[in-house]
N, C-alpha and C. Protein backbone atom coordinates (compact mmCIF):
# COMPACT_ATOMS: atom_id res chain seq x y z
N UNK A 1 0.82 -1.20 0.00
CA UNK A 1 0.00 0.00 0.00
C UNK A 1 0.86 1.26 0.00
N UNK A 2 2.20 0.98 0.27
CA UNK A 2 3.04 2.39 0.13
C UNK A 2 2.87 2.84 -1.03
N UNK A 3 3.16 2.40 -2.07
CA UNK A 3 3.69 2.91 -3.62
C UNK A 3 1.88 3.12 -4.24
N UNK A 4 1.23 3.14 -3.60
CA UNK A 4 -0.53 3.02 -4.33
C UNK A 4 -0.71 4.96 -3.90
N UNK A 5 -1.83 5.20 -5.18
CA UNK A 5 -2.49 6.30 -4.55
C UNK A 5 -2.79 6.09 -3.32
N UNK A 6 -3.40 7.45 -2.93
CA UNK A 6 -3.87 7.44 -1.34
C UNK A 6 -4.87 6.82 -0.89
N UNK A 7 -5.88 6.86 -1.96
CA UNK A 7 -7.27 6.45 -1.79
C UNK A 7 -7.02 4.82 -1.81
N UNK A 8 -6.52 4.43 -2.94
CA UNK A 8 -6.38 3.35 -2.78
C UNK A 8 -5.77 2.28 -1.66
N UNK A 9 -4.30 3.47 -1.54
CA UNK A 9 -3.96 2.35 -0.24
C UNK A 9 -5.06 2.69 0.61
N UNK A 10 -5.72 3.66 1.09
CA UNK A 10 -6.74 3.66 2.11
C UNK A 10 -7.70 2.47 2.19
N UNK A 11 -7.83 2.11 1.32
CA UNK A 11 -9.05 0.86 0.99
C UNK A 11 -8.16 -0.54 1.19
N UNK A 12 -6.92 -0.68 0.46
CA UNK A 12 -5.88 -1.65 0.83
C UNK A 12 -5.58 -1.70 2.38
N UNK A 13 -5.34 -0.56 3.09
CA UNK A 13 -5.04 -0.65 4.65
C UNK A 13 -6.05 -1.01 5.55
N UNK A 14 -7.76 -0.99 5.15
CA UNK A 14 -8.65 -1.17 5.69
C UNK A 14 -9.07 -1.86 5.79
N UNK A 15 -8.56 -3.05 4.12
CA UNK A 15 -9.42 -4.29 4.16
C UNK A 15 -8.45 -5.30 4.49
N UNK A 16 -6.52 -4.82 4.86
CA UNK A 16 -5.90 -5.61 5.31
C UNK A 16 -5.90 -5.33 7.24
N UNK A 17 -6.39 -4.57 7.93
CA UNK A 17 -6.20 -4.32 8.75
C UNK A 17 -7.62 -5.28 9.46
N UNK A 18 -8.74 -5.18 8.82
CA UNK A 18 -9.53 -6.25 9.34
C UNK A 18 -10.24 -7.41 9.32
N UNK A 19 -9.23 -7.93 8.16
CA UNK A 19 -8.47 -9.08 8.31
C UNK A 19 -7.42 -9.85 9.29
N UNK A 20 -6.59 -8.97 9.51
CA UNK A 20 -5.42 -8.84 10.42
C UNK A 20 -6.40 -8.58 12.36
N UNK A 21 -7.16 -8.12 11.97
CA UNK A 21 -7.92 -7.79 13.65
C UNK A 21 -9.00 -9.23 13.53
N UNK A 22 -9.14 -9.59 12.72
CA UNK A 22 -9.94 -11.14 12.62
C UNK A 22 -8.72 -11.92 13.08
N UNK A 23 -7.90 -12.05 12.72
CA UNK A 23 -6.99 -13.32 12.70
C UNK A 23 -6.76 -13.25 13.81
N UNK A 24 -6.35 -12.12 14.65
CA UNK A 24 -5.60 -11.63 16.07
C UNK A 24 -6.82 -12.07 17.23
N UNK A 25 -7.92 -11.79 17.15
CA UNK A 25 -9.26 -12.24 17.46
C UNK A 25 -8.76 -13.65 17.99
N UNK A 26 -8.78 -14.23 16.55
CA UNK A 26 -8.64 -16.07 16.93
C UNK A 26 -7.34 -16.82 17.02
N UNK A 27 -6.12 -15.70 16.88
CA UNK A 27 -5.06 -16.58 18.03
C UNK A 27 -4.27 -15.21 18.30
N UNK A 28 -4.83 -14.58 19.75
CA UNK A 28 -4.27 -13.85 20.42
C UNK A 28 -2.87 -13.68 20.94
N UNK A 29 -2.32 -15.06 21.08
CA UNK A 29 -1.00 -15.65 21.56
C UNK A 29 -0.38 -15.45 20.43
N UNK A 30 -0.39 -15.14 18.80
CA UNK A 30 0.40 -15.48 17.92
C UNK A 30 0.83 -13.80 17.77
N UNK A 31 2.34 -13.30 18.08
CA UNK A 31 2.65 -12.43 18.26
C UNK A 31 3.17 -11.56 17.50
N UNK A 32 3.20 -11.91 15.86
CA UNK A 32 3.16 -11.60 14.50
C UNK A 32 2.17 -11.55 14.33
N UNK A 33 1.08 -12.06 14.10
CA UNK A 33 -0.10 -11.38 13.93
C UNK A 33 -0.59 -9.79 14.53
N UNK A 34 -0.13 -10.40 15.73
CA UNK A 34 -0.63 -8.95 16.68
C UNK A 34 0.24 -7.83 16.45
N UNK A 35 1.39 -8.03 15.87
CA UNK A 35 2.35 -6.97 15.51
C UNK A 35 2.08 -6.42 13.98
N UNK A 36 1.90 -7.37 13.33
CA UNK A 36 1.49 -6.92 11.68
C UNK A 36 0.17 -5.92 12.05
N UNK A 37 -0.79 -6.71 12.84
CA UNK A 37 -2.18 -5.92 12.73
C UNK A 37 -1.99 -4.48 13.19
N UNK A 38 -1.12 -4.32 14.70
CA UNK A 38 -0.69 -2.82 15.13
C UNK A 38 0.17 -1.96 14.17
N UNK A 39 1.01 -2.41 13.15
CA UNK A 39 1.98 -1.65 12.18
C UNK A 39 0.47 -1.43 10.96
N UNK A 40 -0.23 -2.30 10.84
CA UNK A 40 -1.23 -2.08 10.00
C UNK A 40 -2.46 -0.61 10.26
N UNK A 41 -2.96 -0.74 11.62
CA UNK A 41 -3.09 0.26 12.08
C UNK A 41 -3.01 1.49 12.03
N UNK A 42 -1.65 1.66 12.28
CA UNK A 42 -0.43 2.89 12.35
C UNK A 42 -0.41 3.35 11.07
N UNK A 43 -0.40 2.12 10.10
CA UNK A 43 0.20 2.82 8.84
C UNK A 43 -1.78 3.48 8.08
N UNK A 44 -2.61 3.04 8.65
CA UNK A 44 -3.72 3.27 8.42
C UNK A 44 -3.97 4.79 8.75
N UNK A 45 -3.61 4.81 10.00
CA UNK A 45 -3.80 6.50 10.66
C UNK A 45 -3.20 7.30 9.88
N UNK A 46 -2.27 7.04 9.90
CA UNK A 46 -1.32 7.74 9.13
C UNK A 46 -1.61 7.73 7.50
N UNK A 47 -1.99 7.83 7.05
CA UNK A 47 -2.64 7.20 5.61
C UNK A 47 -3.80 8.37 5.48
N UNK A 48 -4.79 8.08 6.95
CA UNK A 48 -6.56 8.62 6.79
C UNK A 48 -5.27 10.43 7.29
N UNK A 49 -4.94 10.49 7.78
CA UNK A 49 -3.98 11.76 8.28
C UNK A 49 -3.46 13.07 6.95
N UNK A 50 -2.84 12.13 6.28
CA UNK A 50 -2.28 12.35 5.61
C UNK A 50 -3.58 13.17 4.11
N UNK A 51 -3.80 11.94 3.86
CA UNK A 51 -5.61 12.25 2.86
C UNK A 51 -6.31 13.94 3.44
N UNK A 52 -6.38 13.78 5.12
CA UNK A 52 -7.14 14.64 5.78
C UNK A 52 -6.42 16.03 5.51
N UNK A 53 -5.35 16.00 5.55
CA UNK A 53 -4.46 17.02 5.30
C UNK A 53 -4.70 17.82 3.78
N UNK A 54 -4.63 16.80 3.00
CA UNK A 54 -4.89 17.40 1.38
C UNK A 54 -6.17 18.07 1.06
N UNK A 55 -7.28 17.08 2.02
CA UNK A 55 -8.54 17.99 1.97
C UNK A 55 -8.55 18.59 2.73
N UNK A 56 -8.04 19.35 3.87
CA UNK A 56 -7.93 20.48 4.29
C UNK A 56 -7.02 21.50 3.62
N UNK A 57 -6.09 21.56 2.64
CA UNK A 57 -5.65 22.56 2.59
C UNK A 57 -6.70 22.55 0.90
N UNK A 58 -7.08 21.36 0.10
CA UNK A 58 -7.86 22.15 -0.79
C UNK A 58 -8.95 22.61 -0.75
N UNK A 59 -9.61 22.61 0.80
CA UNK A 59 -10.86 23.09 1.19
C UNK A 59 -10.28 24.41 1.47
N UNK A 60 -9.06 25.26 1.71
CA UNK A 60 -8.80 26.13 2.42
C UNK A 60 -8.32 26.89 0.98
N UNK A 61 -7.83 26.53 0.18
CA UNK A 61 -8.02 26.96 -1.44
C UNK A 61 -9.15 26.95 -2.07
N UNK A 62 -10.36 26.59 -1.61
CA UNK A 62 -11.40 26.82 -2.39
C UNK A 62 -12.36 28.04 -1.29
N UNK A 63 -12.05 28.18 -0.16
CA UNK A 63 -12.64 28.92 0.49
C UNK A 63 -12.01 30.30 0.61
N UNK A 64 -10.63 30.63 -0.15
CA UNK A 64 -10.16 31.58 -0.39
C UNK A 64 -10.69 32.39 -1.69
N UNK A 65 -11.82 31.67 -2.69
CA UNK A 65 -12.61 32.03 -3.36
C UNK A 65 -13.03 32.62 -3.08
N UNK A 66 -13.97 32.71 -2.00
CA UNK A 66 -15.07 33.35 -1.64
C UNK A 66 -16.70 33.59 -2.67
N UNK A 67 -16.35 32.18 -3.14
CA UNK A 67 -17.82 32.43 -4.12
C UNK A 67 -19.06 31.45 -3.23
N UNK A 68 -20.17 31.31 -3.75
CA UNK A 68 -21.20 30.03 -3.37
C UNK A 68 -20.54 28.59 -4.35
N UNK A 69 -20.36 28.63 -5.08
CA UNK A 69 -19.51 27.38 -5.61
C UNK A 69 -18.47 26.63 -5.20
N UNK A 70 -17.48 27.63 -4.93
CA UNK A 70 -16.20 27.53 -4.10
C UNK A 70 -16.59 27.11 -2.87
N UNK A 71 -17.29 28.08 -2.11
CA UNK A 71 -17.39 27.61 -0.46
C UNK A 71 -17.93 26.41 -0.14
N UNK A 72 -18.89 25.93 -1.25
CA UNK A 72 -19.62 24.06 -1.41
C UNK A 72 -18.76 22.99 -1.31
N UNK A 73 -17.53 23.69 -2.35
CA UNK A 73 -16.43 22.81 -2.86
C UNK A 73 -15.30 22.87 -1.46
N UNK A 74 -15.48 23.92 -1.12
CA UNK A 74 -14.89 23.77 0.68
C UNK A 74 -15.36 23.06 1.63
N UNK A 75 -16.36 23.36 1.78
CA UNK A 75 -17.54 22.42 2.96
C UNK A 75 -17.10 21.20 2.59
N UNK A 76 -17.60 20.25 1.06
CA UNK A 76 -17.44 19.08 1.39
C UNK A 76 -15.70 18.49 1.53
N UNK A 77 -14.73 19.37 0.63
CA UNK A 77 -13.33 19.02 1.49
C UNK A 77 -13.36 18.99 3.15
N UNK A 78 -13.91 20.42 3.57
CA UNK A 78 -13.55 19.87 5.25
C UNK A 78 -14.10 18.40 5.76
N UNK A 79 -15.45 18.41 4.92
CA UNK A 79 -16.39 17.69 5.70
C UNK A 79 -15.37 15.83 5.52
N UNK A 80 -14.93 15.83 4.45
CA UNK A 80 -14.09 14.67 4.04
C UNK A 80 -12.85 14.41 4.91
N UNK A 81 -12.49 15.57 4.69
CA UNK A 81 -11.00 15.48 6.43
C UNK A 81 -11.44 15.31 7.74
N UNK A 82 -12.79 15.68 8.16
CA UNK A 82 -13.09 15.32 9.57
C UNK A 82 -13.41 13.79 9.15
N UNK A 83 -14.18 13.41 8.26
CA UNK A 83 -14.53 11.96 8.46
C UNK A 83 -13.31 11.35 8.36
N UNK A 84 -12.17 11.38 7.59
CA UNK A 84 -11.10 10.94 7.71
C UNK A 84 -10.22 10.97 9.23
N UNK A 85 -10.28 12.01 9.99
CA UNK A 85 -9.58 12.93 11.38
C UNK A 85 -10.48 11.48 12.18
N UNK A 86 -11.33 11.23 11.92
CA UNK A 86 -12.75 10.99 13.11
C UNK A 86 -12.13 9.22 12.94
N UNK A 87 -12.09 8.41 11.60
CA UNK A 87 -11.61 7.16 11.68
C UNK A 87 -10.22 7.10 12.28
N UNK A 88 -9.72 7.67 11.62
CA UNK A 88 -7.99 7.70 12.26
C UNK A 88 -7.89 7.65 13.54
N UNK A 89 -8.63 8.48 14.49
CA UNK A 89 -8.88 8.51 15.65
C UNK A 89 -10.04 7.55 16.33
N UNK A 90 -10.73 6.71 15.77
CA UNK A 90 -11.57 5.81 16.08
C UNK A 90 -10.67 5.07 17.69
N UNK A 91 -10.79 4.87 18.63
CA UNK A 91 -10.86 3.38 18.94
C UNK A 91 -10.72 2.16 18.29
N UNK A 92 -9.84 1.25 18.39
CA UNK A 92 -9.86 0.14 17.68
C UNK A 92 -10.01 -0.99 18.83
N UNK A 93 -10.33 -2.58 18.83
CA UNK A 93 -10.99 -3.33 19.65
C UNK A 93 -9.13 -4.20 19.76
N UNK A 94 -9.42 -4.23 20.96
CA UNK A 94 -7.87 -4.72 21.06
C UNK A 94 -8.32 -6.05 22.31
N UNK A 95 -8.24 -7.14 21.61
CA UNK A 95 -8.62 -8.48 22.65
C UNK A 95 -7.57 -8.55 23.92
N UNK A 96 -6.42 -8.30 23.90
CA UNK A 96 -5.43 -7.95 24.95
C UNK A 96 -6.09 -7.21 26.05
N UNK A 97 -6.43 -5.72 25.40
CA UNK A 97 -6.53 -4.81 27.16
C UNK A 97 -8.40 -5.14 26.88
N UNK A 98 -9.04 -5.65 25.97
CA UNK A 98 -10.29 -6.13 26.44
C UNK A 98 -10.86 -7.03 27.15
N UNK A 99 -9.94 -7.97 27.77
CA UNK A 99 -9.48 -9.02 28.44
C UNK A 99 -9.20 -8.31 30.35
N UNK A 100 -8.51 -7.35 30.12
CA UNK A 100 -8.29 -6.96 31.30
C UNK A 100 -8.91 -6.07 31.97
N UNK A 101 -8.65 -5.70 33.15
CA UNK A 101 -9.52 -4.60 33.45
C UNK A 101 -8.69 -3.47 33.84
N UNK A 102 -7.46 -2.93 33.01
CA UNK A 102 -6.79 -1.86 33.01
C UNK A 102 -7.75 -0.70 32.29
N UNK A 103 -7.14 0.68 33.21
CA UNK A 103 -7.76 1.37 32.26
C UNK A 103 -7.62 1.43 31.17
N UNK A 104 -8.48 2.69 29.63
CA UNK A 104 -7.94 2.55 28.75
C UNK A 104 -5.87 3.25 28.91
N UNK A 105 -5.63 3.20 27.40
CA UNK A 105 -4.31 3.67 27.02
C UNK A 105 -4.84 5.03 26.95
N UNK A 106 -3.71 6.27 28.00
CA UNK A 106 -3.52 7.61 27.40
C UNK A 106 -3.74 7.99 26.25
N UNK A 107 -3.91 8.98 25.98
CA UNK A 107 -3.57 9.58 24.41
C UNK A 107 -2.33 9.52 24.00
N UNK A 108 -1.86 9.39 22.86
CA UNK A 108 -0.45 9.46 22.29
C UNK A 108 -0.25 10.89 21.58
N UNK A 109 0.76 10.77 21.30
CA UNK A 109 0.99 12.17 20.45
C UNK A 109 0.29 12.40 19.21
N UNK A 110 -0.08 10.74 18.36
CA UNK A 110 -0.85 11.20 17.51
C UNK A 110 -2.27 11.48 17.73
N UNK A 111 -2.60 10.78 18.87
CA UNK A 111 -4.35 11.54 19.00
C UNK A 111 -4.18 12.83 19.45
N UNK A 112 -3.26 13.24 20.18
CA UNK A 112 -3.46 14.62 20.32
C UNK A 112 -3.75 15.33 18.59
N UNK A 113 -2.81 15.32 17.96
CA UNK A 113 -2.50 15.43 16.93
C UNK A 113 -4.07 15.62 15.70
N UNK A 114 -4.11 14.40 16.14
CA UNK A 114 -5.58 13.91 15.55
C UNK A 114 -6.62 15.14 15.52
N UNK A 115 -6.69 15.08 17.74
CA UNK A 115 -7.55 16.04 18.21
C UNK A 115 -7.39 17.24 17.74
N UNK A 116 -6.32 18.06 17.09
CA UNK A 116 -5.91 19.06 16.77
C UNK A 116 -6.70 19.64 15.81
N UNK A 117 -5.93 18.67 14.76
CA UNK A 117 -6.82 18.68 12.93
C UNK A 117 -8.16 19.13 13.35
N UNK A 118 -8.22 18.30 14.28
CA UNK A 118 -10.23 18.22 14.36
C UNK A 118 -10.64 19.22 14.31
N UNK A 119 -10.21 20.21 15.54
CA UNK A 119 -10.47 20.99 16.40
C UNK A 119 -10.40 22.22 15.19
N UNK A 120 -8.97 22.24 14.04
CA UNK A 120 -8.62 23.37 13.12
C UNK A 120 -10.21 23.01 12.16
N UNK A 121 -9.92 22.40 11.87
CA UNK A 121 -10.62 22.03 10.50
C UNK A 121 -12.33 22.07 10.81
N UNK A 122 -12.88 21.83 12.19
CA UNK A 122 -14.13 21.79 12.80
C UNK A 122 -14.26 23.45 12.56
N UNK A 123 -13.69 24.32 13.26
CA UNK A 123 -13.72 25.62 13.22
C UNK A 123 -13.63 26.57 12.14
N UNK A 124 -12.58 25.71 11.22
CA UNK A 124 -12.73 26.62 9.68
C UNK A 124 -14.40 26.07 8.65
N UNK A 125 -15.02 25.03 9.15
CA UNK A 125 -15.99 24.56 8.75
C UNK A 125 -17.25 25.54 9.27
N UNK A 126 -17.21 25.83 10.39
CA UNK A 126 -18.27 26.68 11.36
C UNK A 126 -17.83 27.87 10.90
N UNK A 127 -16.61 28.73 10.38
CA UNK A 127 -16.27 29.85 9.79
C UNK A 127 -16.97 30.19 8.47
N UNK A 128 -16.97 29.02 7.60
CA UNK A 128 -16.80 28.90 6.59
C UNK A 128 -18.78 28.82 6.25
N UNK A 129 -19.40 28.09 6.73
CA UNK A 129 -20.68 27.99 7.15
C UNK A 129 -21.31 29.72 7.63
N UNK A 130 -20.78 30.37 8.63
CA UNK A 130 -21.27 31.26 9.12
C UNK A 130 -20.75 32.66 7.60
N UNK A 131 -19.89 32.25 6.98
CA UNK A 131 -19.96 33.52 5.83
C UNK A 131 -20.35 32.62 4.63
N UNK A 132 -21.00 31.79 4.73
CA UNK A 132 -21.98 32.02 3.77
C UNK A 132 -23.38 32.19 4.08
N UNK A 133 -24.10 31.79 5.37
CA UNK A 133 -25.17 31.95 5.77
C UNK A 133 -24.88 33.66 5.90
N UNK A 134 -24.27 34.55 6.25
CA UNK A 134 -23.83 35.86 6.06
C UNK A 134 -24.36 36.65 4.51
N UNK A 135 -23.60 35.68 3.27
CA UNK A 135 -24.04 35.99 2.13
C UNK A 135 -25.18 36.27 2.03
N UNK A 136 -25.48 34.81 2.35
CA UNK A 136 -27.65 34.39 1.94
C UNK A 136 -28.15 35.63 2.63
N UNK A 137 -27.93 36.27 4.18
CA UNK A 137 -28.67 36.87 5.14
C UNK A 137 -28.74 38.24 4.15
N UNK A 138 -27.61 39.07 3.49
CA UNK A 138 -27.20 40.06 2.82
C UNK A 138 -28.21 40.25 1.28
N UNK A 139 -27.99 38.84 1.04
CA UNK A 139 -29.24 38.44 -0.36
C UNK A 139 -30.33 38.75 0.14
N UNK A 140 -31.28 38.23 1.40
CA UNK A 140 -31.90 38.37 1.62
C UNK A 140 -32.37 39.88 2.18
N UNK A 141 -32.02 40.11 2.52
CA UNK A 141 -31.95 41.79 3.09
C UNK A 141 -32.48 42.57 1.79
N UNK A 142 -31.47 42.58 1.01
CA UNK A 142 -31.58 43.26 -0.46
C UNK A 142 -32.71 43.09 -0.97
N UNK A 143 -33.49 41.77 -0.63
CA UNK A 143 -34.52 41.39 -1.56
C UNK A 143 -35.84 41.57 -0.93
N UNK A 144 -35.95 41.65 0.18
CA UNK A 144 -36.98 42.09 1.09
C UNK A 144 -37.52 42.88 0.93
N UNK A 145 -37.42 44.27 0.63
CA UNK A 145 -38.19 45.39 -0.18
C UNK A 145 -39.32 45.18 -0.98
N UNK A 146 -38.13 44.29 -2.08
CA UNK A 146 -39.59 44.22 -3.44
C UNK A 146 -39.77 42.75 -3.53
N UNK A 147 -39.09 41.76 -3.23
CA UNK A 147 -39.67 40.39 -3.77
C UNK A 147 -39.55 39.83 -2.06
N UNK A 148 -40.63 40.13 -1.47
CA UNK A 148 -40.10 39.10 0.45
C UNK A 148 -39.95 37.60 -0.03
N UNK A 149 -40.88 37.09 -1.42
CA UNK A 149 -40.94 35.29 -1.29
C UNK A 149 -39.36 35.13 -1.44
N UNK A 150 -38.59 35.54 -2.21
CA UNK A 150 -37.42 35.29 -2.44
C UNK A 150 -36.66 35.90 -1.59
N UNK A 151 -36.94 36.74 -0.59
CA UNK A 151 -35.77 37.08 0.75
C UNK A 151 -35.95 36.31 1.32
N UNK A 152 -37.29 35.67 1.40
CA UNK A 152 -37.73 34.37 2.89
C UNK A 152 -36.97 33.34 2.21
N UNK A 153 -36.93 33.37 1.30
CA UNK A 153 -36.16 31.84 0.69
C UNK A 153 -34.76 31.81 0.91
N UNK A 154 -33.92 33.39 0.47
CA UNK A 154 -32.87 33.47 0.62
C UNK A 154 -32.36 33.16 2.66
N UNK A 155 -33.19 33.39 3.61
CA UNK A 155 -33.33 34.00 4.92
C UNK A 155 -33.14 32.31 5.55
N UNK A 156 -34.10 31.18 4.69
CA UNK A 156 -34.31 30.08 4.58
C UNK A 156 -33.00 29.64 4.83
N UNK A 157 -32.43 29.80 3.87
CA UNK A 157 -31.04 29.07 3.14
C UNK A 157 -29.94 29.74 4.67
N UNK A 158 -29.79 31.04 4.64
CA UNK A 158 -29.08 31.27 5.69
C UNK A 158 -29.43 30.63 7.08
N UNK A 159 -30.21 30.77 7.35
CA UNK A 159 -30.37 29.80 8.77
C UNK A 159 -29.93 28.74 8.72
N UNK A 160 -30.63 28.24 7.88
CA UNK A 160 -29.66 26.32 7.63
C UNK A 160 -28.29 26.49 7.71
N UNK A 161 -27.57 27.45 7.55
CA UNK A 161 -25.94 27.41 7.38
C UNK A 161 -25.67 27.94 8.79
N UNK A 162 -26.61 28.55 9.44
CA UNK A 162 -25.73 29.58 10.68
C UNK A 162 -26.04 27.84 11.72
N UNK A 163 -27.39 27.49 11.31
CA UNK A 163 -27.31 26.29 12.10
C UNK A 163 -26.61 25.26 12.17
N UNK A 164 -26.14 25.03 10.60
CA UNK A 164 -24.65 23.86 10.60
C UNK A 164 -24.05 25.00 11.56
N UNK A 165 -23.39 25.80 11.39
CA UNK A 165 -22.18 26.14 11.51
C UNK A 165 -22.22 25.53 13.33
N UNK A 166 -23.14 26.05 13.67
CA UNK A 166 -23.45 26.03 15.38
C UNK A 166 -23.51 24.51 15.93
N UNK A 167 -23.51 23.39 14.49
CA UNK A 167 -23.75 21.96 14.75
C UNK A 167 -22.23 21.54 15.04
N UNK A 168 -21.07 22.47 13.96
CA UNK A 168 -19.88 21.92 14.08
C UNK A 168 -18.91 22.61 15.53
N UNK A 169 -19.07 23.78 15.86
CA UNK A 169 -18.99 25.00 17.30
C UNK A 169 -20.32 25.47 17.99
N UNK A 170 -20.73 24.78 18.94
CA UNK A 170 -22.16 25.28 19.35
C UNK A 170 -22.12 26.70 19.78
N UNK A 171 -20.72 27.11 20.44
CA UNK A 171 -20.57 28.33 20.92
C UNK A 171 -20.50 29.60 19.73
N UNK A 172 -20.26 29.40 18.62
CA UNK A 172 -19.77 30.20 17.64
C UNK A 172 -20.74 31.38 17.40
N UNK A 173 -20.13 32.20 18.25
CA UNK A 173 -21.10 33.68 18.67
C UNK A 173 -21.62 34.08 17.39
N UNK A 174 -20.45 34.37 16.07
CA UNK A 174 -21.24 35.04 14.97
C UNK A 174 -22.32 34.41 14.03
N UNK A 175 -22.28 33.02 14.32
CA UNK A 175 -23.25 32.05 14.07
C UNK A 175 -24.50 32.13 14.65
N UNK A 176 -24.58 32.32 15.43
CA UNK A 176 -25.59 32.58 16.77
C UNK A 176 -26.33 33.85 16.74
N UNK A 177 -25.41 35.38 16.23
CA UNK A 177 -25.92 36.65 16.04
C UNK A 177 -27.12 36.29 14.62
N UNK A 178 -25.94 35.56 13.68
CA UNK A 178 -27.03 35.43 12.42
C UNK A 178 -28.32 34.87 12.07
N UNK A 179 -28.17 33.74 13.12
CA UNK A 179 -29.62 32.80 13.58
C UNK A 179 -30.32 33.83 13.93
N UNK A 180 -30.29 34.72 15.15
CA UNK A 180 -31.08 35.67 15.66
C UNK A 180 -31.79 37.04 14.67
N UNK A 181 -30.47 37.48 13.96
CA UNK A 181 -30.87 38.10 13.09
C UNK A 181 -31.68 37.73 12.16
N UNK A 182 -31.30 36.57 11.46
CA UNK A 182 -32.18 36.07 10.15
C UNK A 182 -33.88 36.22 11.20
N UNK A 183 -33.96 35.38 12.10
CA UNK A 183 -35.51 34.50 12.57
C UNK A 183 -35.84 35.92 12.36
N UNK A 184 -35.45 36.92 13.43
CA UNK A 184 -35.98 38.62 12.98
C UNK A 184 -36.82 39.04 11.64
N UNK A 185 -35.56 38.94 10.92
CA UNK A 185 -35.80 39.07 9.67
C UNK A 185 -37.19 38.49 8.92
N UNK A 186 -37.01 37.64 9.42
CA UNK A 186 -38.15 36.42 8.64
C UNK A 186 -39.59 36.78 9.33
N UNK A 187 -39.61 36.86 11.07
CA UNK A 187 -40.81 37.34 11.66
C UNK A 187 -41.30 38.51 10.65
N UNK A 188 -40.13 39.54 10.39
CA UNK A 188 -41.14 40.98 10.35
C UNK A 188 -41.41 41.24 8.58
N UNK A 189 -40.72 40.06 7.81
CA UNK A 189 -41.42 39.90 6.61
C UNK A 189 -42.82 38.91 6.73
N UNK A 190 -43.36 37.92 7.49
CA UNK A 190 -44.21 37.18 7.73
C UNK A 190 -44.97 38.54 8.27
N UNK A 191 -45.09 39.18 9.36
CA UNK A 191 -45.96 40.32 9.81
C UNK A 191 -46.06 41.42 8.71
N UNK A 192 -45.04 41.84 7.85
CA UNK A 192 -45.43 42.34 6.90
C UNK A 192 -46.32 42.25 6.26
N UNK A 193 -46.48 40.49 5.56
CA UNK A 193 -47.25 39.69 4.92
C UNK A 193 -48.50 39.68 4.92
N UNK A 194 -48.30 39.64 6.71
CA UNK A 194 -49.86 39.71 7.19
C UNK A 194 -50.35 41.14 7.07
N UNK A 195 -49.85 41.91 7.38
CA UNK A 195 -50.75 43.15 7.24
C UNK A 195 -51.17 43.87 6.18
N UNK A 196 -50.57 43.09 5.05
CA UNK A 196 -50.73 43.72 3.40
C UNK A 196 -52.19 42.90 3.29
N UNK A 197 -51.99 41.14 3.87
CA UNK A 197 -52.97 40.97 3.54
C UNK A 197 -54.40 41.43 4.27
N UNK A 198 -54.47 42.72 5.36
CA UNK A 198 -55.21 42.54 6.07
C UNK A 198 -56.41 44.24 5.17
N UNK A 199 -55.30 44.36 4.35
CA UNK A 199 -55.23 45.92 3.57
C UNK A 199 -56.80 45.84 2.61
């Protein structure tokens, strides 16, 4: 799996690694097994790590666009490096310390590591989410005057994004201003609505 694309060894390391966690399963004592399966592992993390990396920096090149096309083409890069960040960092079932009643193993340097990515790449996702629900809110604004069905639609679209954003950072204040702002928004075109129709 060294000399293979990435993707590919990814699929090569996954379908030799649990294989290798089957075999280890049914002879625990055989101490090549258990060593191939842990180097298998390793070289797995390191693999989903590595992948995670490329889609983070071409999510971070497409979000330097700053278009609605671009920022899509960002979202789903981040969204591909966390699922990658999230396996790498999985737990794996280890019949040894499942056997015992030690605690688990510390973190190592690479889960910190792991935790890191997460943590960057979670936050440029909730960034990245909150200026475009920003856009939509701005569309919508503009359009409120003369067409409200299409500001409510645009107002629509922004909420859904201030609300990802708040799914990936619950705390993410400017995410949170825009939710508030948009629902605003949306009440006093709905009361608008109503009072034209009351005319």
């Amino acid at each position: 799996a060294e000399n293979k694309p990435i993707d590919q060894a990814i699929e090569l390391l996954q379908a030799s690694t649990e294989h290798l966690e089957e075999a280890a399963s049914l002879t625990p004592e055989d101490r090549q097994i258990t060593s191939d399966r842990d180097k298998a592992r390793e070289t797995l993390r390191d693999r989903l790590q590595e992948r995670a990396r490329i889609a983070e920096q071409k999510g971070d090149e497409s979000a330097r666009q700053n278009s609605q096309w671009a920022d899509q083409q960002a979202e789903d890069q981040y969204r591909a490096a966390l699922e990658d960040l999230a396996e790498a960092s999985r737990p794996t079932a280890n019949p040894e310390t499942e056997k015992s009643t030690q605690e688990p193993p510390q973190p190592d340097q690479k889960d910190q590591e792991i935790a890191k990515s997460e943590e960057r790449v979670s936050q440029k996702l909730a960034e990245l989410l909150t200026r475009r629900g920003q856009r939509e809110q701005q569309m919508g604004d503009q359009q409120a005057p003369t067409n409200p069905d299409q500001a409510l639609s645009q107002y629509e679209s922004a909420l859904e994004d201030f609300q990802a954003a708040q799914e990936e950072k619950p705390e993410h204040a400017p995410a949170q201003n825009g939710e508030r702002e948009v629902r605003k928004a949306m009440e006093e075109l709905h009361m608008r609505a109503g009072r034209e129709e009351l005319k």
